[in-house]
Protein backbone atom coordinates (compact mmCIF):
# COMPACT_ATOMS: atom_id res chain seq x y z
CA UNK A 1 18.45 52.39 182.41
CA UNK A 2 20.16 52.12 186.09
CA UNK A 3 18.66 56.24 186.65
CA UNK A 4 15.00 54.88 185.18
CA UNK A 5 14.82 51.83 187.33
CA UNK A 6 16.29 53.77 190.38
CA UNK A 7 13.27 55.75 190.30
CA UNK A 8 10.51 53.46 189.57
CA UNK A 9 11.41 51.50 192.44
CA UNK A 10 10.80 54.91 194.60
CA UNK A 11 7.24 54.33 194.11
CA UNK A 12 4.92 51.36 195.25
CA UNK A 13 2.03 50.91 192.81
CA UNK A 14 0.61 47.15 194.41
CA UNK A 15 -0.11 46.43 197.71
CA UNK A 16 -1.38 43.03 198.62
CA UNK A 17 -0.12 39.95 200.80
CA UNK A 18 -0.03 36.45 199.94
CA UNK A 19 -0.13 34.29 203.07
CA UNK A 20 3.11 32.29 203.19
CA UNK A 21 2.14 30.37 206.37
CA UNK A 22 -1.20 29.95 208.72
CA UNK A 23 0.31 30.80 211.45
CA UNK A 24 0.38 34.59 210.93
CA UNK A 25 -1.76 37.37 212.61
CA UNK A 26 -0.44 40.31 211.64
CA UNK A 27 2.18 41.15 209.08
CA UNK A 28 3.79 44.49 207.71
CA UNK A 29 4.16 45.37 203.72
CA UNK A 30 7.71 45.89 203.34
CA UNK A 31 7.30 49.18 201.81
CA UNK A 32 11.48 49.21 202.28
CA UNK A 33 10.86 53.06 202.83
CA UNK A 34 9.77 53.68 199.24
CA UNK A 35 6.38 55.80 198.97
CA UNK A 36 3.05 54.78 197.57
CA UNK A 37 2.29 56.15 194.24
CA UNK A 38 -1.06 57.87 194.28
CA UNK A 39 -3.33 55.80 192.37
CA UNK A 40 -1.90 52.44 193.99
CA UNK A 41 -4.28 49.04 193.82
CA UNK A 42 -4.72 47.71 197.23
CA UNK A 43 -5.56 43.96 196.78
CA UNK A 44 -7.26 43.21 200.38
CA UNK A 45 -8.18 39.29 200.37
CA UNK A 46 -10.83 37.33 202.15
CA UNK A 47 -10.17 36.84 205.55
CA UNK A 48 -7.71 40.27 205.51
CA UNK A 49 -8.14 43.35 206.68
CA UNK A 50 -5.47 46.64 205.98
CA UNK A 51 -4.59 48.88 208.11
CA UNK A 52 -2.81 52.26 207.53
CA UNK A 53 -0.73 53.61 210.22
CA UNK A 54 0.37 57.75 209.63
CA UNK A 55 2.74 58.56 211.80
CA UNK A 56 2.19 55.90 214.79
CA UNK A 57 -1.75 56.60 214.36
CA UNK A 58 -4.33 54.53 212.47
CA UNK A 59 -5.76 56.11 209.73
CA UNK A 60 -7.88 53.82 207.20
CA UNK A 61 -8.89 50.34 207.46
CA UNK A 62 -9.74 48.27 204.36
CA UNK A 63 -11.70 44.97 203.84
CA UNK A 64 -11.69 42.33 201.20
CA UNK A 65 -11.46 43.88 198.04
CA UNK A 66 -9.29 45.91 195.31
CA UNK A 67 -9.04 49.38 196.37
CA UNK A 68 -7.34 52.50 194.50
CA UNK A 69 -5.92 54.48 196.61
CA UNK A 70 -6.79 57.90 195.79
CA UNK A 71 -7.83 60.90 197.65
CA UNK A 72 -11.43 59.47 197.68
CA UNK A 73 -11.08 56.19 199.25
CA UNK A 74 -8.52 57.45 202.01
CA UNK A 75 -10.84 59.85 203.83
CA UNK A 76 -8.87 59.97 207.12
CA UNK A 77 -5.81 60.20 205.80
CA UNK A 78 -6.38 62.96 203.24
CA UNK A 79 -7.97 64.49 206.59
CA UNK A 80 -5.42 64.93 208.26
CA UNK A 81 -2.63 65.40 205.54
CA UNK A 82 -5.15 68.43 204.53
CA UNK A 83 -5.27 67.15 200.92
CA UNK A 84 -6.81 68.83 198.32
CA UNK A 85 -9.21 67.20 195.48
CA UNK A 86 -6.12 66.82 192.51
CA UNK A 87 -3.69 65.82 194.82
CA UNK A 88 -1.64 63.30 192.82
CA UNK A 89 1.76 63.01 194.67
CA UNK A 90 3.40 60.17 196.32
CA UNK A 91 2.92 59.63 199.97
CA UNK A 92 4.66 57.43 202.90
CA UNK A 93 2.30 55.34 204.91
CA UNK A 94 2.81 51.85 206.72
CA UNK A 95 0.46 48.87 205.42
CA UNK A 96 -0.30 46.00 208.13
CA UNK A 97 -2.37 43.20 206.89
CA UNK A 98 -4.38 41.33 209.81
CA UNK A 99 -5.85 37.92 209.34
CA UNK A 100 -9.14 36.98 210.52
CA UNK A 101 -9.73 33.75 209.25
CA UNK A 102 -9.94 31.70 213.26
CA UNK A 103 -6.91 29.96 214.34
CA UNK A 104 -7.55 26.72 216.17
CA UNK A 105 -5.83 23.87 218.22
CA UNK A 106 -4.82 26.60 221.49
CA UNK A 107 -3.80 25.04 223.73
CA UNK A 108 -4.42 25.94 227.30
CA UNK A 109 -3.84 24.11 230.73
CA UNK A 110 -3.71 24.35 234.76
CA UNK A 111 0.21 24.65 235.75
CA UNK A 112 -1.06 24.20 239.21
CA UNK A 113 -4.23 21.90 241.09
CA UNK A 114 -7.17 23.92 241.27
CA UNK A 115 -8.73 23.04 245.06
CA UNK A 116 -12.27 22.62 244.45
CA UNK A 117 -15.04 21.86 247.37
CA UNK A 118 -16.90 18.69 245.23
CA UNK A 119 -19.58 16.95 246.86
CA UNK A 120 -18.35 13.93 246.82
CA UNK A 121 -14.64 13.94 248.08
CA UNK A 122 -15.21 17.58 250.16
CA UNK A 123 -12.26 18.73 248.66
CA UNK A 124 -9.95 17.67 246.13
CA UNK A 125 -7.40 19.51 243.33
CA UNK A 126 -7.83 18.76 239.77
CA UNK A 127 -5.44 19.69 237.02
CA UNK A 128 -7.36 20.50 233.68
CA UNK A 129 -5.95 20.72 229.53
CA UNK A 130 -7.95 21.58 226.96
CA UNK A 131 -7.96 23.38 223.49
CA UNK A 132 -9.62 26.71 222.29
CA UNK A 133 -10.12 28.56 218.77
CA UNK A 134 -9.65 32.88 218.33
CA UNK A 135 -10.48 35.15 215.56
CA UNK A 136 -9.52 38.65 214.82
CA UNK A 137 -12.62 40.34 215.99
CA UNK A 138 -11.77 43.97 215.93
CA UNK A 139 -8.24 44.29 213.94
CA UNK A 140 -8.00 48.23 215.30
CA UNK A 141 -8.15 46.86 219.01
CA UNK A 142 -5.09 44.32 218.52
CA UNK A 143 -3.60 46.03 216.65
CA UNK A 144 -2.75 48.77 219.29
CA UNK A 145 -3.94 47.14 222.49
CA UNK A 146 -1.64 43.66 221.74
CA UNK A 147 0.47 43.95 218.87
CA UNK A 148 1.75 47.81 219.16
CA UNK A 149 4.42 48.14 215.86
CA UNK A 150 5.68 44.68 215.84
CA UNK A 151 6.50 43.98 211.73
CA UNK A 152 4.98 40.50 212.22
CA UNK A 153 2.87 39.19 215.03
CA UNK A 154 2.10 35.22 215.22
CA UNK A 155 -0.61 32.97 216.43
CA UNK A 156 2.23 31.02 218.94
CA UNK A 157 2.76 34.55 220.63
CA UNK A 158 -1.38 35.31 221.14
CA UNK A 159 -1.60 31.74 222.68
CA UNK A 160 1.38 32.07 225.10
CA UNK A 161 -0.37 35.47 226.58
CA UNK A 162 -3.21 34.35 226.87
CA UNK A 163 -2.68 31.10 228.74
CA UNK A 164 -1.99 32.96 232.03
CA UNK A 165 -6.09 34.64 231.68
CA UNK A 166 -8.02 31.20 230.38
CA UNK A 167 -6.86 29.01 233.26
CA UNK A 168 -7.68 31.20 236.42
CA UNK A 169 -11.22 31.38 234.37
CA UNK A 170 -11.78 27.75 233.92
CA UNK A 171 -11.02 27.65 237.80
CA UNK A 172 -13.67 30.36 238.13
CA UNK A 173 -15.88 28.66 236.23
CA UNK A 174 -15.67 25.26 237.56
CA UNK A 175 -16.57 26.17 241.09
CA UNK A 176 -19.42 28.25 239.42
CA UNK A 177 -20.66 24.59 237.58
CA UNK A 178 -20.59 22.84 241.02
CA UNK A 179 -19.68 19.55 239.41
CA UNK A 180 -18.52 16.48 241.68
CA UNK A 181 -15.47 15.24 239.46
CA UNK A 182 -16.19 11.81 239.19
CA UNK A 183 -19.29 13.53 236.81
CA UNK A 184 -17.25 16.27 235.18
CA UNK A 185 -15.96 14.24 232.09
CA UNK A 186 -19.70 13.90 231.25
CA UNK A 187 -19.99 17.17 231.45
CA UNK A 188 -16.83 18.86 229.71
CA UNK A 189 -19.10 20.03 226.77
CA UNK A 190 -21.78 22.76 229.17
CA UNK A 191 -18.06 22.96 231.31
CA UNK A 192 -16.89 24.82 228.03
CA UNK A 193 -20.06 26.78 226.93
CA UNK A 194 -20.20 28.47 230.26
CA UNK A 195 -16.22 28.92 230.24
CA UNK A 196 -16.58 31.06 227.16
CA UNK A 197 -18.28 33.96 227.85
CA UNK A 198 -16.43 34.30 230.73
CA UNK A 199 -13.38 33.95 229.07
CA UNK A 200 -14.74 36.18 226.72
CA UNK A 201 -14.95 39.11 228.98
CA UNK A 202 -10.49 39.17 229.37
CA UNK A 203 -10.44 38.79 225.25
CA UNK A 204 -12.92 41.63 224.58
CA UNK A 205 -10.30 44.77 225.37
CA UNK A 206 -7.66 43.11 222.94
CA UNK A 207 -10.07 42.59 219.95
CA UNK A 208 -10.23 38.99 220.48
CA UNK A 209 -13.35 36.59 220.04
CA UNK A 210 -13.32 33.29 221.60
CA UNK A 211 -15.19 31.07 218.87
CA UNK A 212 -14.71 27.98 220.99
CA UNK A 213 -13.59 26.16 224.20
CA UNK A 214 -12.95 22.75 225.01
CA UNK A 215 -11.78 20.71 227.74
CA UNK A 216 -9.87 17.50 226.65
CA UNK A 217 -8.82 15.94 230.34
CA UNK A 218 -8.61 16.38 233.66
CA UNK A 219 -6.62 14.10 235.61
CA UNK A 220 -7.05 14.26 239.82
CA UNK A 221 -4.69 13.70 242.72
CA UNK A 222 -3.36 10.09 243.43
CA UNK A 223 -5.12 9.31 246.12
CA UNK A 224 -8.48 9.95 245.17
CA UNK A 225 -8.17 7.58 241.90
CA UNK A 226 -6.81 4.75 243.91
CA UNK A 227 -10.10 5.57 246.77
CA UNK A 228 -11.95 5.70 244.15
CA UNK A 229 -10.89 2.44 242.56
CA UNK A 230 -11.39 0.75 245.54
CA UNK A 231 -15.20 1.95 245.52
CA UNK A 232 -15.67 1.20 242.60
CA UNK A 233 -14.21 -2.49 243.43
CA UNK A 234 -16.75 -2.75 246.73
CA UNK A 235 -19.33 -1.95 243.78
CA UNK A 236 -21.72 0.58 246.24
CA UNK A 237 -22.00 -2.79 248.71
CA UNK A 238 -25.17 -2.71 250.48
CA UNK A 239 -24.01 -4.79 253.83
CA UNK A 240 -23.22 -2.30 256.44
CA UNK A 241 -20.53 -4.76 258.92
CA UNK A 242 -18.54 -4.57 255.27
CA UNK A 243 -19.07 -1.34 254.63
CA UNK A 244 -17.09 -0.68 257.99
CA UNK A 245 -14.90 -3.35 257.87
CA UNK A 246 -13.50 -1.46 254.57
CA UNK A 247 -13.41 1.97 255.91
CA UNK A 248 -11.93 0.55 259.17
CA UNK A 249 -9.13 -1.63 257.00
CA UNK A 250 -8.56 1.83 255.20
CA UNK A 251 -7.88 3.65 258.31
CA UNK A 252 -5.00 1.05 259.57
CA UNK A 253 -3.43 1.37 256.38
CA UNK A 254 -3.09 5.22 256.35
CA UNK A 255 -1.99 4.51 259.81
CA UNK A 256 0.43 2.24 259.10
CA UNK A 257 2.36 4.45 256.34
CA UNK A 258 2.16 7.07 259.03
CA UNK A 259 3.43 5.72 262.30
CA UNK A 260 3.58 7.63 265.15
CA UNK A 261 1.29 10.66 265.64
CA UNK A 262 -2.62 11.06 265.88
CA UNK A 263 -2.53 8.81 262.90
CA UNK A 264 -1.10 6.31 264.82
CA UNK A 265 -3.80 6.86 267.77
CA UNK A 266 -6.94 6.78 265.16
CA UNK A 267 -5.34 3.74 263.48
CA UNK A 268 -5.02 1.46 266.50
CA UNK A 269 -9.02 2.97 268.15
CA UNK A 270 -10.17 2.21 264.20
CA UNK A 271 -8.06 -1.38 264.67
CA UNK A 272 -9.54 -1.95 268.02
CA UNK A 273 -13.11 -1.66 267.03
CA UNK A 274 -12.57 -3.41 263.58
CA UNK A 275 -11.43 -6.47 265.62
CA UNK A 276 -14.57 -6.47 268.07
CA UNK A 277 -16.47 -5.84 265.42
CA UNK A 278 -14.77 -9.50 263.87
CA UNK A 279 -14.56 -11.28 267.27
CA UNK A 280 -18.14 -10.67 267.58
CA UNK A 281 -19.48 -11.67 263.81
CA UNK A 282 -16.92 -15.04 265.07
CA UNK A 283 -19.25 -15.68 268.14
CA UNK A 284 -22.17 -15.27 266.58
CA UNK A 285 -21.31 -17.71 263.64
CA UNK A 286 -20.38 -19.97 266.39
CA UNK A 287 -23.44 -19.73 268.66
CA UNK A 288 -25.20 -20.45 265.12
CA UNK A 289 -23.09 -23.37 264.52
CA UNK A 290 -23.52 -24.24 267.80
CA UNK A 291 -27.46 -24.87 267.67
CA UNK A 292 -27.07 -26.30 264.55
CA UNK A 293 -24.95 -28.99 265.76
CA UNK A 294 -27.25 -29.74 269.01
CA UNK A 295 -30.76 -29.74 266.98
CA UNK A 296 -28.40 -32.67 264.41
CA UNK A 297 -27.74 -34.45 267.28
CA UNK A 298 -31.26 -34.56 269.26
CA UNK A 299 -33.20 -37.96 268.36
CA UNK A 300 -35.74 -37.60 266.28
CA UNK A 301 -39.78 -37.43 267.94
CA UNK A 302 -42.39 -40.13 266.66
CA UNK A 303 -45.98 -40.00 266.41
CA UNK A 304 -46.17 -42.24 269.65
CA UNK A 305 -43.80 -39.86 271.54
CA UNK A 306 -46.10 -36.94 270.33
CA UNK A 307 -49.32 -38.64 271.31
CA UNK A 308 -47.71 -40.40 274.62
CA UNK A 309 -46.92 -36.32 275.79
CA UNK A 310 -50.38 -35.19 274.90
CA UNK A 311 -51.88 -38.08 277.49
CA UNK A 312 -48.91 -37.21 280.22
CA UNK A 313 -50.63 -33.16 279.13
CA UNK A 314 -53.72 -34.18 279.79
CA UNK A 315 -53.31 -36.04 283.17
CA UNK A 316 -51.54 -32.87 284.24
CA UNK A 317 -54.37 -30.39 283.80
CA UNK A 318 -56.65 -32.94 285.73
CA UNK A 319 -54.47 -32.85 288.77
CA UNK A 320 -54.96 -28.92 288.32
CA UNK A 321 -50.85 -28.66 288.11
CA UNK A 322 -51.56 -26.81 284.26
CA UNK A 323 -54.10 -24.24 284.18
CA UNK A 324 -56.61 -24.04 280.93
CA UNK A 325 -53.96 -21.68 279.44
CA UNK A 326 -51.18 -23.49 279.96
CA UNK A 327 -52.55 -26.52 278.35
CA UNK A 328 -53.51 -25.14 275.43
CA UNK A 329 -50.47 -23.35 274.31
CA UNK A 330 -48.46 -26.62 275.04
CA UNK A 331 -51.13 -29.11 273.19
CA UNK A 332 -50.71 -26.72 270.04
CA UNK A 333 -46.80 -26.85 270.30
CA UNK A 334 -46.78 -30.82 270.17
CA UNK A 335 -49.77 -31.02 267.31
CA UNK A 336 -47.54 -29.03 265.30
CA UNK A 337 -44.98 -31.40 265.39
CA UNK A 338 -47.14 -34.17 264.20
């Protein structure tokens, strides 16, 4: 019995793999150096292709499906073995099973600001995170452009590589879009469908399709948010003296966390004119107040006055002291007071 089962296990007669996990790529049949009967069923799922490797070199690649493998359906390999029709023996190949079902929730981000001229700010630096999905696209392209003749490749290790090509593209891409940030979270959906196909283009030699892109946040420097903030708090004001009081009041505070310097120079000019600016708004409310007060305090004209200054008008333009003209314009002055 021990000589009997010492030789059947020489011989593989099924071939298939059972996915134990979803985060697996690429995995190797552990032939454990035993040879493949001729005849063997191939059991090729959905979402699997198999790929025979001869000596370092792809031979045959099989979709979904039970195959036998027989001198028929192995036309490469009985190519270059130089089989002959009746060939029946054993042979030694290695099996790697690639998944193509698409693996989702990448995750991709900028490890440093991007600098981006916005229309808005001039220039600012955003930071970016977002999420993408991959599928196999072309299982003889990974397999020996990224994976080489590692027994197991996983979806972690496709992720970490490609990290370092998606973010220089989204930076590529944003400056293409020529988005002012304050709009870009409206816009993270077109953001991603033109990200893709650029994207795309780094994927393509490994065998890799992008099937989608997203962008989840961006997040901008410090300073900006608390500018803009304070916009957003002077709610687009429409008076111009407060529109320049603010910037002004703006200007002394950068100045005063930066004493000494130009800063210090710009603060105090920006100060200076900021408080003429207030001293005169201050005389002008008191001129106002001013003539206010005097017009309370005149007495108050009557009728008699009115018509008493008419009489004293007239007398004065028959003693020729007011011409016609002058007359006139002063008579309708004092009727409109009546």
């Amino acid at each position: 019995m021990g000589l009997l089962s010492f030789f059947k296990d020489e011989f593989i007669e099924v071939i298939d793999w059972v996915e134990s996990d979803q985060d697996t790529v690429i995995w190797k049949f552990p032939d454990r150096d035993a040879n493949i009967k001729y005849g063997a069923q191939l059991t090729v799922r959905e979402s699997q292709v198999a790929i025979f490797v001869d000596e370092g070199q792809i031979t045959d690649i099989y979709g979904p499906g039970r195959h036998e493998l027989i001198t028929d359906n192995m036309p490469i390999l009985t190519t270059l073995r130089s089989w002959k029709m009746g060939f029946k023996s054993p042979f030694k190949v290695d099996v790697y099973f690639v998944s193509t079902k698409q693996f989702t929730n990448f995750k991709w981000g900028t490890p440093n600001p991007i600098i981006l001229r916005d229309p808005e700010f001039k220039q600012v630096r955003v930071k970016a995170f977002g999420t993408y999905f991959v599928k196999v696209k072309d299982p003889k392209k990974l397999f020996t452009e990224f994976a080489g003749t590692a027994q197991v490749l996983k979806a972690k290790t496709i992720e970490e590589r490609m990290r370092d090509i998606v973010s220089p593209k989204f930076a590529e891409a944003l400056a293409e879009a020529q988005v002012s940030v304050l709009d870009m979270v409206g816009n993270y959906s077109e953001l991603g469908e033109k990200i893709m196909p650029i994207v795309q283009e780094d994927f393509e030699p490994f065998g890799i399709e992008l099937t989608k892109f997203q962008i989840t946040s961006t997040s901008l420097p410090k300073e900006v948010e608390e500018f803009y903030d304070k916009m957003t708090n002077m709610n687009m004001v429409d008076d111009m003296n407060k529109f320049t009081q603010f910037q002004g009041a703006n200007a002394i505070e950068a100045a005063a966390n930066n004493p000494g310097g130009a800063g210090e120079g710009i603060g105090v000019g920006i100060g200076m004119g900021l408080g003429n600016n207030m001293m005169n708004q201050m005389a002008q409310n008191q001129n106002q107040q001013q003539q206010n007060q005097n017009q309370a305090a005149a007495p108050k004209e009557t009728k008699e006055d009115i018509m008493k200054m008419l009489k004293d008008l007239g007398e004065l333009k028959e003693s020729g002291i007011l011409t016609q003209k002058e007359f006139d314009t002063k008579k309708k002055e004092l009727l409109a007071r009546l």
